[in-house]
Protein backbone atom coordinates (compact mmCIF):
# COMPACT_ATOMS: atom_id res chain seq x y z
CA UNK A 1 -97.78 -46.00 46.81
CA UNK A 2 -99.04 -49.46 46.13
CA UNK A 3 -99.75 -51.91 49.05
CA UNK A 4 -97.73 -54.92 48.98
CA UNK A 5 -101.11 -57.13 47.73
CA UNK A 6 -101.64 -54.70 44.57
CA UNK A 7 -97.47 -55.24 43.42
CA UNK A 8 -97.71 -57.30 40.20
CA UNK A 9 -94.11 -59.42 39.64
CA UNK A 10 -92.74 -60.17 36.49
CA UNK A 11 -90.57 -63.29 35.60
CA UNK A 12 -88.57 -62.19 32.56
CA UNK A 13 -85.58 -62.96 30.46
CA UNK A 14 -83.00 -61.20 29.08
CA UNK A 15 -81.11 -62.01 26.08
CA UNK A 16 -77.03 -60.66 26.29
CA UNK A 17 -74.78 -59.32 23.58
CA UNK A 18 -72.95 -62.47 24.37
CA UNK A 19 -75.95 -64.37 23.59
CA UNK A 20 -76.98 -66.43 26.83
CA UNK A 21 -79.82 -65.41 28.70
CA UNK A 22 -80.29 -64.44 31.87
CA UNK A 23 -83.79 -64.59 33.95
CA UNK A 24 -84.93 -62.75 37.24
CA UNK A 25 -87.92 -60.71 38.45
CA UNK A 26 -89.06 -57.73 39.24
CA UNK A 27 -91.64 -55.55 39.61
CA UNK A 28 -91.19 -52.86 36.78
CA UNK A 29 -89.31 -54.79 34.34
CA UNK A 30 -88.44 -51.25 31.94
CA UNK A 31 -86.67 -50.13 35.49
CA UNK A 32 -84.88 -53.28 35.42
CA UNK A 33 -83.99 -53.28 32.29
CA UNK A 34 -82.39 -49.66 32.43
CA UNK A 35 -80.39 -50.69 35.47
CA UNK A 36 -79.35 -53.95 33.78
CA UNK A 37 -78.09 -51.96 30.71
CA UNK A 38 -76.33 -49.37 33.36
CA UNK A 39 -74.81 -52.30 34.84
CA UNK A 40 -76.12 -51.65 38.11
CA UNK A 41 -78.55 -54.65 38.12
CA UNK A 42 -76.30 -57.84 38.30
CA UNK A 43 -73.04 -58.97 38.27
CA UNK A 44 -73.79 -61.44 35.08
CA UNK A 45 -75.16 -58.84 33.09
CA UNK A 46 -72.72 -56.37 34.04
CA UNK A 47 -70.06 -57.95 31.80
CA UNK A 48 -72.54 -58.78 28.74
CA UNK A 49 -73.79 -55.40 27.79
CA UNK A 50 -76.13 -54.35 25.84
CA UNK A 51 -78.55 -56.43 27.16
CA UNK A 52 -81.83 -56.80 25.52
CA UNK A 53 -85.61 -57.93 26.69
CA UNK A 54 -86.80 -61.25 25.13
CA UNK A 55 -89.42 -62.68 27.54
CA UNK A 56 -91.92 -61.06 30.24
CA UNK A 57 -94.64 -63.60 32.23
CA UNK A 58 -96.75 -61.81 34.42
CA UNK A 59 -97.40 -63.66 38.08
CA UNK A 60 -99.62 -62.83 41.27
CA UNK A 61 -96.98 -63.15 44.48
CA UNK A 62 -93.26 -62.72 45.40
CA UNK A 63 -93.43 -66.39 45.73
CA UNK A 64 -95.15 -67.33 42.48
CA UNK A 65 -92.50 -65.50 40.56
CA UNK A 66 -89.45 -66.97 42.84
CA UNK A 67 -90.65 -70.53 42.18
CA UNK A 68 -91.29 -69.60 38.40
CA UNK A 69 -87.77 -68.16 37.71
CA UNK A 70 -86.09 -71.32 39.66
CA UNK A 71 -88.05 -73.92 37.03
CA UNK A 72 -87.09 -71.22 33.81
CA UNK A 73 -83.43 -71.47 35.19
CA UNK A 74 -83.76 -75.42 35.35
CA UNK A 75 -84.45 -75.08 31.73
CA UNK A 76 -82.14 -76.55 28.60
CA UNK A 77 -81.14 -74.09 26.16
CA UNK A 78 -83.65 -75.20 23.39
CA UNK A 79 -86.69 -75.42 26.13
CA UNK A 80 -85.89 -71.42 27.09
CA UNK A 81 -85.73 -70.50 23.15
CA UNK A 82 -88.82 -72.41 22.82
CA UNK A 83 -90.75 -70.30 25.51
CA UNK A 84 -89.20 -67.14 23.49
CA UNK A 85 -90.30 -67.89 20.56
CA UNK A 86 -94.52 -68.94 21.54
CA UNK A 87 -94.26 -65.56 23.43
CA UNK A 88 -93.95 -64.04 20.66
């Protein structure tokens, strides 16, 4: 098992059969996925399924990737499919 130090987080996004977008983190963002697509990950995605993976951003800390997700949130529309797009 990996100490707590050697966990990378992810910020990612998710784009919904609906399509809005939803972003969170995680540490193993193909588990995540699966359990957003099971709809055992979140109440928001539960109800847009399938869901499918659009954006990933690696970060250092628990923190980092907290305080990363809250600005990607803050976000317009345009700004997030922006970020999708350079990523890609």
């Amino acid at each position: 098992m990996a100490a707590a130090s050697d966990v990378g987080w992810v910020v990612y996004m998710l784009r919904c059969a609906d399509g809005s977008l939803y972003t969170g983190i995680t540490t193993d963002v193909s588990r995540r996925c699966d359990q957003h697509n099971a709809g055992t990950a979140s109440r928001y995605t539960r109800g847009r399924l399938p869901i499918r993976l659009v954006y990933e951003e690696d970060v250092t800390s628990r923190s980092l990737a907290l305080k990363r997700e809250a600005v990607m949130k803050a976000l317009s529309r345009m700004e997030k499919e922006s970020l999708i797009r350079v990523a890609r």
